[in-house]
PDB file of N, CA and C in Angstrom:
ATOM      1  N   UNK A   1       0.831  -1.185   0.000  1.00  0.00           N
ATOM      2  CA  UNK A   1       0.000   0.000   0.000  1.00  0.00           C
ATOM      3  C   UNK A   1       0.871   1.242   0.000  1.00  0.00           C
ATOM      4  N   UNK A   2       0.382   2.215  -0.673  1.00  0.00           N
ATOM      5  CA  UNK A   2       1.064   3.371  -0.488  1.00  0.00           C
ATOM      6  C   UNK A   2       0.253   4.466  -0.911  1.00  0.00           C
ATOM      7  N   UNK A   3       0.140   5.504   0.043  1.00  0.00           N
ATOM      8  CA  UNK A   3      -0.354   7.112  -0.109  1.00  0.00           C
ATOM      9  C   UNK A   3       0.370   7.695  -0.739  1.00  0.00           C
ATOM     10  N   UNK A   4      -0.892   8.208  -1.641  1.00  0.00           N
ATOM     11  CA  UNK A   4      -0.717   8.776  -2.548  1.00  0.00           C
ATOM     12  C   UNK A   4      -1.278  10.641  -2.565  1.00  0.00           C
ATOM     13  N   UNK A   5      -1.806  10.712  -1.590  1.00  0.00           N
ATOM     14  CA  UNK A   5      -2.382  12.505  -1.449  1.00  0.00           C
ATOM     15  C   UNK A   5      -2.863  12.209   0.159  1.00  0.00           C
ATOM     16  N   UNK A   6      -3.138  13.453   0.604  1.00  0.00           N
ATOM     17  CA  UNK A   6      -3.777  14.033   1.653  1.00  0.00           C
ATOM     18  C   UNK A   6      -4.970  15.105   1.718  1.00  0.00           C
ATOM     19  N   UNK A   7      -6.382  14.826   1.525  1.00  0.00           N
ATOM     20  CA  UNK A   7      -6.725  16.395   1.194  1.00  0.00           C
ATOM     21  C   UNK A   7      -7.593  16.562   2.759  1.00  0.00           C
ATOM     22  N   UNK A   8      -7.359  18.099   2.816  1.00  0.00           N
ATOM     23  CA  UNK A   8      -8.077  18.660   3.941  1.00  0.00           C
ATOM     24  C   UNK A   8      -9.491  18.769   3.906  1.00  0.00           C
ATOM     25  N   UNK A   9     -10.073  18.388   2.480  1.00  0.00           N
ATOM     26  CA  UNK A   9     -11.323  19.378   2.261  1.00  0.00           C
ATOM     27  C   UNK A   9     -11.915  17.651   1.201  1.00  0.00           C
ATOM     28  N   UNK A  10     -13.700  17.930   1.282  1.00  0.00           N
ATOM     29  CA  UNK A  10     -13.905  17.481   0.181  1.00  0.00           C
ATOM     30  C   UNK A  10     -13.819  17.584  -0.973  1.00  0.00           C
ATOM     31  N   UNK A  11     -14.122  19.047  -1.222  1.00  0.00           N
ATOM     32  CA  UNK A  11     -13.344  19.382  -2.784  1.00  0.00           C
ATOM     33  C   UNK A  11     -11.781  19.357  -3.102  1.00  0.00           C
ATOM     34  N   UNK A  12     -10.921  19.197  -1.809  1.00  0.00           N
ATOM     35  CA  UNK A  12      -9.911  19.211  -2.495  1.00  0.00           C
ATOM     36  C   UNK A  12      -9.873  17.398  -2.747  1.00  0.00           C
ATOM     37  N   UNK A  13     -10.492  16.661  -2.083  1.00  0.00           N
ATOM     38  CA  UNK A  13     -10.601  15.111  -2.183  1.00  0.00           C
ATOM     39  C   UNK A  13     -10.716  14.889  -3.951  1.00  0.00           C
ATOM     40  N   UNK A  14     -11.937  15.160  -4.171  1.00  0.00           N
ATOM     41  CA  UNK A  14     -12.555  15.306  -5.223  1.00  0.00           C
ATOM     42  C   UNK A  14     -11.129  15.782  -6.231  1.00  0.00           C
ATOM     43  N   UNK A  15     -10.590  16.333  -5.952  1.00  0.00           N
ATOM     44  CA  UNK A  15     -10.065  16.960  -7.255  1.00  0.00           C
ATOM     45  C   UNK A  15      -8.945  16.418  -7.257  1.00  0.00           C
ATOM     46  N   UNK A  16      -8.017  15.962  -5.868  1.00  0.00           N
ATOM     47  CA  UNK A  16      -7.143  15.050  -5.953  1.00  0.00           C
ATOM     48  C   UNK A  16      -7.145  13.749  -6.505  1.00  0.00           C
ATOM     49  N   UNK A  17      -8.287  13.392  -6.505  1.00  0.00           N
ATOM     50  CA  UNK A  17      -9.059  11.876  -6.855  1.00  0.00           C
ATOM     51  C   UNK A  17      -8.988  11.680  -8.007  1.00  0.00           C
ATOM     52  N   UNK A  18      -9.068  12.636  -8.782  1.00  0.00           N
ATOM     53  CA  UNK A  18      -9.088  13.128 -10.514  1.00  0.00           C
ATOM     54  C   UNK A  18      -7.513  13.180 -10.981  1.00  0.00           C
ATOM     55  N   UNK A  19      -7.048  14.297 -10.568  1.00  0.00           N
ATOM     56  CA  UNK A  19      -5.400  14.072 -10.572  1.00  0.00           C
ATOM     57  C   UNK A  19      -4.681  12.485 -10.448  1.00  0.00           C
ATOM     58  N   UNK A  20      -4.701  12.406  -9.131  1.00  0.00           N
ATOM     59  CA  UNK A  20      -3.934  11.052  -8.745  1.00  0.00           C
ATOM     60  C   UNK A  20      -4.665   9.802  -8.881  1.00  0.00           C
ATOM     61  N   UNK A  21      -5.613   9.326  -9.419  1.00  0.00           N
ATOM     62  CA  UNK A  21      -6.358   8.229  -9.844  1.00  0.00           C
ATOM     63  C   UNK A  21      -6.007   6.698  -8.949  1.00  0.00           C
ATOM     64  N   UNK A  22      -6.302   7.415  -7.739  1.00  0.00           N
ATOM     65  CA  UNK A  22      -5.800   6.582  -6.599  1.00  0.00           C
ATOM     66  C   UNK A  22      -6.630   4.842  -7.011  1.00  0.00           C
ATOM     67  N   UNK A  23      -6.409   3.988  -6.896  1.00  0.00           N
ATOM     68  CA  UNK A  23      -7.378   2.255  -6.631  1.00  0.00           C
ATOM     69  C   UNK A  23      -8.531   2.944  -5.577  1.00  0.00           C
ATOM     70  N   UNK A  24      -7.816   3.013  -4.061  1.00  0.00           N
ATOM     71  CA  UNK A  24      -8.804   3.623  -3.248  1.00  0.00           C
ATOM     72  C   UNK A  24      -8.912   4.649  -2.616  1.00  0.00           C
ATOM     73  N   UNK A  25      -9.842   5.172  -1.955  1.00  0.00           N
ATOM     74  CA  UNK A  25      -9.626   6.237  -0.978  1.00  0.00           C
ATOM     75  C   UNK A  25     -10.651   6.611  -0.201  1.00  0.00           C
ATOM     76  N   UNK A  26     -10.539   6.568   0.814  1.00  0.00           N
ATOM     77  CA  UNK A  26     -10.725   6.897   2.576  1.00  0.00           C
ATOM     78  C   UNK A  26     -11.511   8.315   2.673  1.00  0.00           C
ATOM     79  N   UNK A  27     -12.723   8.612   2.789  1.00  0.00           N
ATOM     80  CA  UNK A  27     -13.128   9.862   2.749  1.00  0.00           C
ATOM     81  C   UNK A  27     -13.842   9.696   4.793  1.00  0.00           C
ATOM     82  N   UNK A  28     -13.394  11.346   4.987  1.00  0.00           N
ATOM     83  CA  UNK A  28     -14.504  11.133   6.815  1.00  0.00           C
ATOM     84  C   UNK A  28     -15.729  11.788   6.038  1.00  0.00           C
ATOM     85  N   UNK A  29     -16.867  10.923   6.644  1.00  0.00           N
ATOM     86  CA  UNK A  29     -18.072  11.875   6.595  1.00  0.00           C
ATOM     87  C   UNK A  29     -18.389  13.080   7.171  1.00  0.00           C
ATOM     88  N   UNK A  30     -17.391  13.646   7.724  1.00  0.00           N
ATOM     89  CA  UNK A  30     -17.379  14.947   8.182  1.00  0.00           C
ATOM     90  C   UNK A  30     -16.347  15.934   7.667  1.00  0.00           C
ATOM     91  N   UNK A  31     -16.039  15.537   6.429  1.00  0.00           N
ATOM     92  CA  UNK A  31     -14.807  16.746   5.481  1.00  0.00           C
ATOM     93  C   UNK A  31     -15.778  17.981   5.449  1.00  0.00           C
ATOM     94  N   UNK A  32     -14.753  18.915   6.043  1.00  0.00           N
ATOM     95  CA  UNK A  32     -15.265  20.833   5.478  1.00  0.00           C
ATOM     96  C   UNK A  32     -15.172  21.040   3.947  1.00  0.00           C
ATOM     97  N   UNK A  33     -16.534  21.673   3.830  1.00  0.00           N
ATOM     98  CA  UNK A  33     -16.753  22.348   2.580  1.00  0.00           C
ATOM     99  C   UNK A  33     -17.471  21.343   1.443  1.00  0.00           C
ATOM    100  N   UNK A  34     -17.030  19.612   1.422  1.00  0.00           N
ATOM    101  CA  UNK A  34     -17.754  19.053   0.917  1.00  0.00           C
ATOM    102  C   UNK A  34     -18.026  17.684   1.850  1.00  0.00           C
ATOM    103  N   UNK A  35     -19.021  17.366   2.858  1.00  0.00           N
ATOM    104  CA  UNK A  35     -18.718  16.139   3.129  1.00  0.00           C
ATOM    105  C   UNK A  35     -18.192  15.046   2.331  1.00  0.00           C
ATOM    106  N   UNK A  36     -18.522  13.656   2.957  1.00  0.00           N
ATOM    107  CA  UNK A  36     -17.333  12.213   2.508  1.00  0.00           C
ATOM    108  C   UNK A  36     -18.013  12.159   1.554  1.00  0.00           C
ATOM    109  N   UNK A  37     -19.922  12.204   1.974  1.00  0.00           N
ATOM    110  CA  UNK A  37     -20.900  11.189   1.294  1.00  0.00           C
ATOM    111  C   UNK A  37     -21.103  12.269  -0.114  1.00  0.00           C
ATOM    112  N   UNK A  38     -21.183  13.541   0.148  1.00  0.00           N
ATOM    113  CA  UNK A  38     -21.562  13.944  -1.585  1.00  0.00           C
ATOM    114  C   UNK A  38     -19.917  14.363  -2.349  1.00  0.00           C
ATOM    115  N   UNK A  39     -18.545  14.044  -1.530  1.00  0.00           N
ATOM    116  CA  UNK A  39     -17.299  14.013  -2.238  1.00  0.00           C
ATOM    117  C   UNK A  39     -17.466  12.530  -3.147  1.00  0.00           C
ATOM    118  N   UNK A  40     -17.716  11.490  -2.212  1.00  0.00           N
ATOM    119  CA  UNK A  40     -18.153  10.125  -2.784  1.00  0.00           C
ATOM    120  C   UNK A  40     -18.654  10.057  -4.295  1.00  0.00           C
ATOM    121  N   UNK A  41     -19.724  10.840  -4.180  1.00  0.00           N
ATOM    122  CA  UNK A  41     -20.501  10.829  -5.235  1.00  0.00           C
ATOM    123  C   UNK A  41     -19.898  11.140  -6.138  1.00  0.00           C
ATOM    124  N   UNK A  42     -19.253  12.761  -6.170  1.00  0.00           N
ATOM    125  CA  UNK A  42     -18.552  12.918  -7.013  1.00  0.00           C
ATOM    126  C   UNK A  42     -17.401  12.625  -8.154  1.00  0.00           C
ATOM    127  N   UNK A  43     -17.204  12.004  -6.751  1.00  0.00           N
ATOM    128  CA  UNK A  43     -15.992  11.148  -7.099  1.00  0.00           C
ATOM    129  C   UNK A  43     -16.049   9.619  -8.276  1.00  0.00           C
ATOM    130  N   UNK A  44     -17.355   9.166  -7.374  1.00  0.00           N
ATOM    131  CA  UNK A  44     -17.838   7.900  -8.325  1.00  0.00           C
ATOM    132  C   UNK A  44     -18.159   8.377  -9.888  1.00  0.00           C
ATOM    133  N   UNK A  45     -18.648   9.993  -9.719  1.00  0.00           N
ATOM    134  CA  UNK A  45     -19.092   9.910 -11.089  1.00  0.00           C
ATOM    135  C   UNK A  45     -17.699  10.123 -12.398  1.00  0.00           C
ATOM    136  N   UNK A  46     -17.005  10.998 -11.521  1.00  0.00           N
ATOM    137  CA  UNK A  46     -15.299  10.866 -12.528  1.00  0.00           C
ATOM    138  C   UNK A  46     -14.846   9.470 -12.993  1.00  0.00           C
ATOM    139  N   UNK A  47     -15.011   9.011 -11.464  1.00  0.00           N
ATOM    140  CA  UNK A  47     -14.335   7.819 -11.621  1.00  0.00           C
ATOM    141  C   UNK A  47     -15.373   6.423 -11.134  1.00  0.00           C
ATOM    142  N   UNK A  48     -15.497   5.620 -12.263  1.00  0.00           N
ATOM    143  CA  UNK A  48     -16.710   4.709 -11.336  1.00  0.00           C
ATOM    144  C   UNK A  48     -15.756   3.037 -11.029  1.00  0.00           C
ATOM    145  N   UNK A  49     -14.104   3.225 -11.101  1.00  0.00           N
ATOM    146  CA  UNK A  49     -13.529   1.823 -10.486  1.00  0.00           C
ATOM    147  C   UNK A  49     -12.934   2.052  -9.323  1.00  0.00           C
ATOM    148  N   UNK A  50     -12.735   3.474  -9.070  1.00  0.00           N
ATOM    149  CA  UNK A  50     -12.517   3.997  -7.938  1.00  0.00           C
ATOM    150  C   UNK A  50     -13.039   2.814  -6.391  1.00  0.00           C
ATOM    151  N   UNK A  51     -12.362   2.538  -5.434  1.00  0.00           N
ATOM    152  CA  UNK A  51     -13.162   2.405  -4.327  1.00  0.00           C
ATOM    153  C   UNK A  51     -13.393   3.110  -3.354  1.00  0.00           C
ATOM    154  N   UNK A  52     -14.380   3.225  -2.754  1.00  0.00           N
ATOM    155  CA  UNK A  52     -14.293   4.245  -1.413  1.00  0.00           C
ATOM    156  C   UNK A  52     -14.738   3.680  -0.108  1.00  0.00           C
ATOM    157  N   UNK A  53     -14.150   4.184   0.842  1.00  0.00           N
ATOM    158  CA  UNK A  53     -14.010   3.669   2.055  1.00  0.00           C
ATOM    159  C   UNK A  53     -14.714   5.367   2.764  1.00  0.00           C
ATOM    160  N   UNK A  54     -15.707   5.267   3.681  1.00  0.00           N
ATOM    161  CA  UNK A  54     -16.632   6.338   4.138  1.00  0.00           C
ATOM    162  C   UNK A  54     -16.176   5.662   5.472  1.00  0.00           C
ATOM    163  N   UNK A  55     -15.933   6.643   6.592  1.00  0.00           N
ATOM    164  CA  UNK A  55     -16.157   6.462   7.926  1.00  0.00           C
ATOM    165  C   UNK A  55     -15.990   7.820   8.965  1.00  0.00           C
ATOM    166  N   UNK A  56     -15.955   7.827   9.839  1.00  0.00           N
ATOM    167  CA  UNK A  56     -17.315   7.106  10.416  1.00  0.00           C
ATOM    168  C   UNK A  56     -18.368   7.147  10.218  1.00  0.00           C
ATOM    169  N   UNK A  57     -19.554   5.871   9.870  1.00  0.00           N
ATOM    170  CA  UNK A  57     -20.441   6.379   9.206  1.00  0.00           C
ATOM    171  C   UNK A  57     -21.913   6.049  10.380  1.00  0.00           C
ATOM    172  N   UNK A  58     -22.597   6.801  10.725  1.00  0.00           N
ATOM    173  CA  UNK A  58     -23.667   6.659  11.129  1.00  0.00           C
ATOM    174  C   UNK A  58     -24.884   5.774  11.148  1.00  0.00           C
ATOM    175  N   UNK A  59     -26.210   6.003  11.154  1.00  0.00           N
ATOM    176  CA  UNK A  59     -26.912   4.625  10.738  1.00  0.00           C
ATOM    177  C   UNK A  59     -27.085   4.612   9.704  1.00  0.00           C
ATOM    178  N   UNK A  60     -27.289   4.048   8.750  1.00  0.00           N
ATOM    179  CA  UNK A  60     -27.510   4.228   7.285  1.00  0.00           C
ATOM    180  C   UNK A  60     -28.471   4.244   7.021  1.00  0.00           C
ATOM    181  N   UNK A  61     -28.838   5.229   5.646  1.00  0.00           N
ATOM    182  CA  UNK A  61     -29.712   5.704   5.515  1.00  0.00           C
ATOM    183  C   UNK A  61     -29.864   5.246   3.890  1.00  0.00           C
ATOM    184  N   UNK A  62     -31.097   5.958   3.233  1.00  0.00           N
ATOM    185  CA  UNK A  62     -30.973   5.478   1.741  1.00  0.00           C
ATOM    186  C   UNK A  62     -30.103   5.501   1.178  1.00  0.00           C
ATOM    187  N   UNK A  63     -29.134   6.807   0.892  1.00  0.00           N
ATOM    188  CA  UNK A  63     -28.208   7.658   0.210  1.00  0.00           C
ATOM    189  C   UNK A  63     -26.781   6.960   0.587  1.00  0.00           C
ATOM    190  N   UNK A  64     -26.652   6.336   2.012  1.00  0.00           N
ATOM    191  CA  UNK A  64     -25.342   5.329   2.338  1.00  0.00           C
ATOM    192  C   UNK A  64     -25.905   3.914   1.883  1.00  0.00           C
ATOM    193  N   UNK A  65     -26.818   3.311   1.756  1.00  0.00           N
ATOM    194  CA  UNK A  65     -27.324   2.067   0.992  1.00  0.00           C
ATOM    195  C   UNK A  65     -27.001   2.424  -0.584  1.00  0.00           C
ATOM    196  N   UNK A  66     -27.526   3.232  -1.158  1.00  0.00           N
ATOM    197  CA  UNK A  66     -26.977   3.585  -2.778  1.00  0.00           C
ATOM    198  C   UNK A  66     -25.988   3.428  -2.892  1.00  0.00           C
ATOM    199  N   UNK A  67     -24.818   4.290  -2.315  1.00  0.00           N
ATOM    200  CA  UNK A  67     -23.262   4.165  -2.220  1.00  0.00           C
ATOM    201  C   UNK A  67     -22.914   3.153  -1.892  1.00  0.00           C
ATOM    202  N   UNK A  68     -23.260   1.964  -0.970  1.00  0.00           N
ATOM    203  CA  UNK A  68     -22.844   0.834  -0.724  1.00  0.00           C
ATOM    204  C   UNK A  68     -22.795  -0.132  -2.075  1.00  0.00           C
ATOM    205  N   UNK A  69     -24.150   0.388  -2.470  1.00  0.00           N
ATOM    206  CA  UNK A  69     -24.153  -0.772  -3.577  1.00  0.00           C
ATOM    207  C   UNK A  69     -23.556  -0.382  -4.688  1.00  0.00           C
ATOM    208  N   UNK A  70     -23.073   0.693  -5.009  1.00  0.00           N
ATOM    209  CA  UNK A  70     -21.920   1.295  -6.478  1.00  0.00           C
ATOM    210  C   UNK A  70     -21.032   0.825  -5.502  1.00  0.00           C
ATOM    211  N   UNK A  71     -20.760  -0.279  -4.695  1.00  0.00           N
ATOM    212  CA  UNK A  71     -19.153  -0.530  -4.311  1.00  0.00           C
ATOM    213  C   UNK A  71     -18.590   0.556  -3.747  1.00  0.00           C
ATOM    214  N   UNK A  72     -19.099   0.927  -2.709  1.00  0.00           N
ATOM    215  CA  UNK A  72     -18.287   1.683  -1.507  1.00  0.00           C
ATOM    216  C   UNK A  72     -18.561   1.188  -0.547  1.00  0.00           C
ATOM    217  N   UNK A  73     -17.483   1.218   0.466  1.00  0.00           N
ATOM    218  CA  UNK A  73     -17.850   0.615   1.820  1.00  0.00           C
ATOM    219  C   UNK A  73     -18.390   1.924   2.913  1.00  0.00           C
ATOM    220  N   UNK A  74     -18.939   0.886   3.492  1.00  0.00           N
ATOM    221  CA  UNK A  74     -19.630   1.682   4.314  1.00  0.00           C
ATOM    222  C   UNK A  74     -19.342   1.656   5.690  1.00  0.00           C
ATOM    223  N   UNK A  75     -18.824   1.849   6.922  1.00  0.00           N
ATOM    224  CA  UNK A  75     -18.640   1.110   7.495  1.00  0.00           C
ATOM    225  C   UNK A  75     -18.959   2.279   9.230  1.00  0.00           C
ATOM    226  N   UNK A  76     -20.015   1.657  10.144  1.00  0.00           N
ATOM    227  CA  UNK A  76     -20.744   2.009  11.160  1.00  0.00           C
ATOM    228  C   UNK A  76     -19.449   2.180  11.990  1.00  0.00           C
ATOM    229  N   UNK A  77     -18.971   1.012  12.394  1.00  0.00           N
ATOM    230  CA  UNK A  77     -17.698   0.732  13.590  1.00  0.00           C
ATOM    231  C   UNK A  77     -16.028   0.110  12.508  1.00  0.00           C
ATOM    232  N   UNK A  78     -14.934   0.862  13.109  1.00  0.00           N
ATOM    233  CA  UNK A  78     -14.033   0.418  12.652  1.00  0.00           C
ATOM    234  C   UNK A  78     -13.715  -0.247  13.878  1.00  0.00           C
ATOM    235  N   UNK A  79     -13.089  -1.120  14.239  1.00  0.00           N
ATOM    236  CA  UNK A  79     -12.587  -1.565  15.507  1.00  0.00           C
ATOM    237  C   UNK A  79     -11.417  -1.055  16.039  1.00  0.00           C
ATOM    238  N   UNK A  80     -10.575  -1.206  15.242  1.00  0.00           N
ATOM    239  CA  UNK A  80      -9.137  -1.234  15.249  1.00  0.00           C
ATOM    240  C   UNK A  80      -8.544  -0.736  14.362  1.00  0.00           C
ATOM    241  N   UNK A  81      -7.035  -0.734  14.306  1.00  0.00           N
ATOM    242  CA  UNK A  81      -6.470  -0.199  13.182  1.00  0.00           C
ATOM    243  C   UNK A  81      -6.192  -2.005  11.966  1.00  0.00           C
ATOM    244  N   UNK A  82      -6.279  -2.836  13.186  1.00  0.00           N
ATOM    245  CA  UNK A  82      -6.982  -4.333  12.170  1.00  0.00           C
ATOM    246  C   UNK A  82      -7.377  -3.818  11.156  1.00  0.00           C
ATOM    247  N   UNK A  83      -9.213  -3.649  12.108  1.00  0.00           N
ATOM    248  CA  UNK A  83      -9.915  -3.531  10.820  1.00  0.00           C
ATOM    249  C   UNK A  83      -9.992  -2.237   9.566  1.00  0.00           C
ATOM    250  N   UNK A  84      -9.507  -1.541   9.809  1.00  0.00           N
ATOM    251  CA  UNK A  84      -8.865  -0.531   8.679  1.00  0.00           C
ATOM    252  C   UNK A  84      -8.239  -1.040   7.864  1.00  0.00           C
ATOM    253  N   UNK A  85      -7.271  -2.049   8.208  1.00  0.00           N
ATOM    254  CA  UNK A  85      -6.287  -2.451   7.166  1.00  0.00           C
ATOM    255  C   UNK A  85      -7.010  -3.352   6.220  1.00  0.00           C
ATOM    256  N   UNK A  86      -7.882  -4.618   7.262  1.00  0.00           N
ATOM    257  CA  UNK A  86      -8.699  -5.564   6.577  1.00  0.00           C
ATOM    258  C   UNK A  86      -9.677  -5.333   5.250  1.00  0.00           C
ATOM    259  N   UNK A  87     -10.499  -3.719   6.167  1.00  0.00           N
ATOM    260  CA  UNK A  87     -11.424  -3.224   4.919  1.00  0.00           C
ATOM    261  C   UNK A  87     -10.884  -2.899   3.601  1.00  0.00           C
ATOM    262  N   UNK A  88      -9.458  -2.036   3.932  1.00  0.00           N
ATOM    263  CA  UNK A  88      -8.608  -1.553   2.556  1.00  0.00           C
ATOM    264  C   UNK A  88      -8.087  -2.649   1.543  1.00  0.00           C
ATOM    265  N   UNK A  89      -7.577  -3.859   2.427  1.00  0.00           N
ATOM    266  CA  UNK A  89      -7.174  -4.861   1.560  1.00  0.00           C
ATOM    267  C   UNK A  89      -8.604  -5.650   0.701  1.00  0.00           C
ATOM    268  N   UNK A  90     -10.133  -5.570   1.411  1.00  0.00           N
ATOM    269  CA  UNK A  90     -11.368  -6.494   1.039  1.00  0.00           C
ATOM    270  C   UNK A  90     -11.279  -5.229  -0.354  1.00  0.00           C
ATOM    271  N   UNK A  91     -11.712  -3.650  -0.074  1.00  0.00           N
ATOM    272  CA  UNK A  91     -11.674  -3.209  -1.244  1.00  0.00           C
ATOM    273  C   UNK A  91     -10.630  -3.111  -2.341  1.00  0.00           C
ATOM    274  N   UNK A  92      -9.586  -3.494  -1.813  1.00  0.00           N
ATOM    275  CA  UNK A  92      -8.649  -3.602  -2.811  1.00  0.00           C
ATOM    276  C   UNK A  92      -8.906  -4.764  -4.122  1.00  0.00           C
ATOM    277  N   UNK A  93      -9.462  -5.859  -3.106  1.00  0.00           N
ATOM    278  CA  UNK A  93      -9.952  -6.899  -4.088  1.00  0.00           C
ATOM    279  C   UNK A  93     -11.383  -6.529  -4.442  1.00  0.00           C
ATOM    280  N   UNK A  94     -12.245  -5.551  -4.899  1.00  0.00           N
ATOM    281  CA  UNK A  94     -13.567  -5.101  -4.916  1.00  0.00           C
ATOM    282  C   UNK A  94     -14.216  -6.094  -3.819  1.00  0.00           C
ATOM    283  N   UNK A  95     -13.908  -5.896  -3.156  1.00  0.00           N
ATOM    284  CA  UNK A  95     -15.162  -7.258  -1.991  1.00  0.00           C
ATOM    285  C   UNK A  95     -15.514  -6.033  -0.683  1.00  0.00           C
ATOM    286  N   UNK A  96     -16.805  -6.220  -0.475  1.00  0.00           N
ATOM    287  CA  UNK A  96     -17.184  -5.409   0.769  1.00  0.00           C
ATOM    288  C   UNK A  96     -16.586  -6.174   2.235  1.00  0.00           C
ATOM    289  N   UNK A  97     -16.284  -5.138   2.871  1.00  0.00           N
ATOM    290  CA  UNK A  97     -15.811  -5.250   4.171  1.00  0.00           C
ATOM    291  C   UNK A  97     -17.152  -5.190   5.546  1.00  0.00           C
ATOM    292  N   UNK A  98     -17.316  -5.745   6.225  1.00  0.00           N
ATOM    293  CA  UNK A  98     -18.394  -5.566   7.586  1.00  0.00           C
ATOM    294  C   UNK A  98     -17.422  -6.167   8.687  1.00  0.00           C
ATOM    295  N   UNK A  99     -17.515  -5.197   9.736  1.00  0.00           N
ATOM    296  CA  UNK A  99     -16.799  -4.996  10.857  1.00  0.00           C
ATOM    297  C   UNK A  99     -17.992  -6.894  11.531  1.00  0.00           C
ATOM    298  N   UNK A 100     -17.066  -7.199  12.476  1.00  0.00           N
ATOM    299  CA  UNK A 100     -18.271  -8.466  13.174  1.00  0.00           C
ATOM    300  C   UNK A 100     -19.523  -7.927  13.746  1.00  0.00           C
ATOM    301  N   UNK A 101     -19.741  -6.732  14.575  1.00  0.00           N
ATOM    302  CA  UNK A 101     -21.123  -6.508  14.215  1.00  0.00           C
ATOM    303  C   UNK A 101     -21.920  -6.206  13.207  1.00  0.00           C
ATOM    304  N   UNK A 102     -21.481  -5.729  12.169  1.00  0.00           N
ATOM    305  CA  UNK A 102     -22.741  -5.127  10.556  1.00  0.00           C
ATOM    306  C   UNK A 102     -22.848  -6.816  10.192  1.00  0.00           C
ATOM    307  N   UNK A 103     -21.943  -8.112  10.780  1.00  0.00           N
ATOM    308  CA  UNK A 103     -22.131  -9.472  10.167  1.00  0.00           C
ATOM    309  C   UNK A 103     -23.199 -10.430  10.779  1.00  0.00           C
ATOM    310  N   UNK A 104     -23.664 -10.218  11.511  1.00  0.00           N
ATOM    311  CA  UNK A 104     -24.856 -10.267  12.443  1.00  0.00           C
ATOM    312  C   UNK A 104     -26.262 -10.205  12.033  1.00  0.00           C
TER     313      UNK A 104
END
């Protein structure tokens, strides 16, 4: 694995995402100026092999069910820095990641 950008902002996510045509990338649902979930979007629409990894994410709602299913993860509880790594490597292989409670 290796990082490839840092952005402070959702739009700067978004626009880095375009530039550096990362495999994946890690958005918080709480980025200034553009949240994770409508950087996501954006992002999917530049790029739709892109993966995205959203956290922390709340209860889900329609709009995080949509995104789940264009292949983004979604993910309520990370546990550990484990499961960070686990989810990045499941999307690396396009496969969804669920922490042991979302497996329940």
């Amino acid at each position: 694995m290796e990082i490839c950008g840092e952005a402070r902002t959702g739009r700067e996510g978004r626009q880095m995402a375009e530039e550096l045509k990362p495999d994946i990338i890690i958005l918080d649902i709480s980025m200034p100026d553009l949240n994770g979930v409508e950087a996501a979007k954006r992002i999917r629409k530049a790029s739709a092999a892109v993966e995205i990894l959203i956290y922390p994410c709340i209860i889900p709602s329609n709009s995080y069910v949509k995104l789940w299913m264009r292949g983004t993860g979604l993910h309520r509880e990370i546990n550990s820095d484990r499961d960070l790594v686990i989810a990045i490597e499941a999307l690396g292989r396009h496969k969804p990641f669920f922490t042991p409670t979302q497996r329940k």
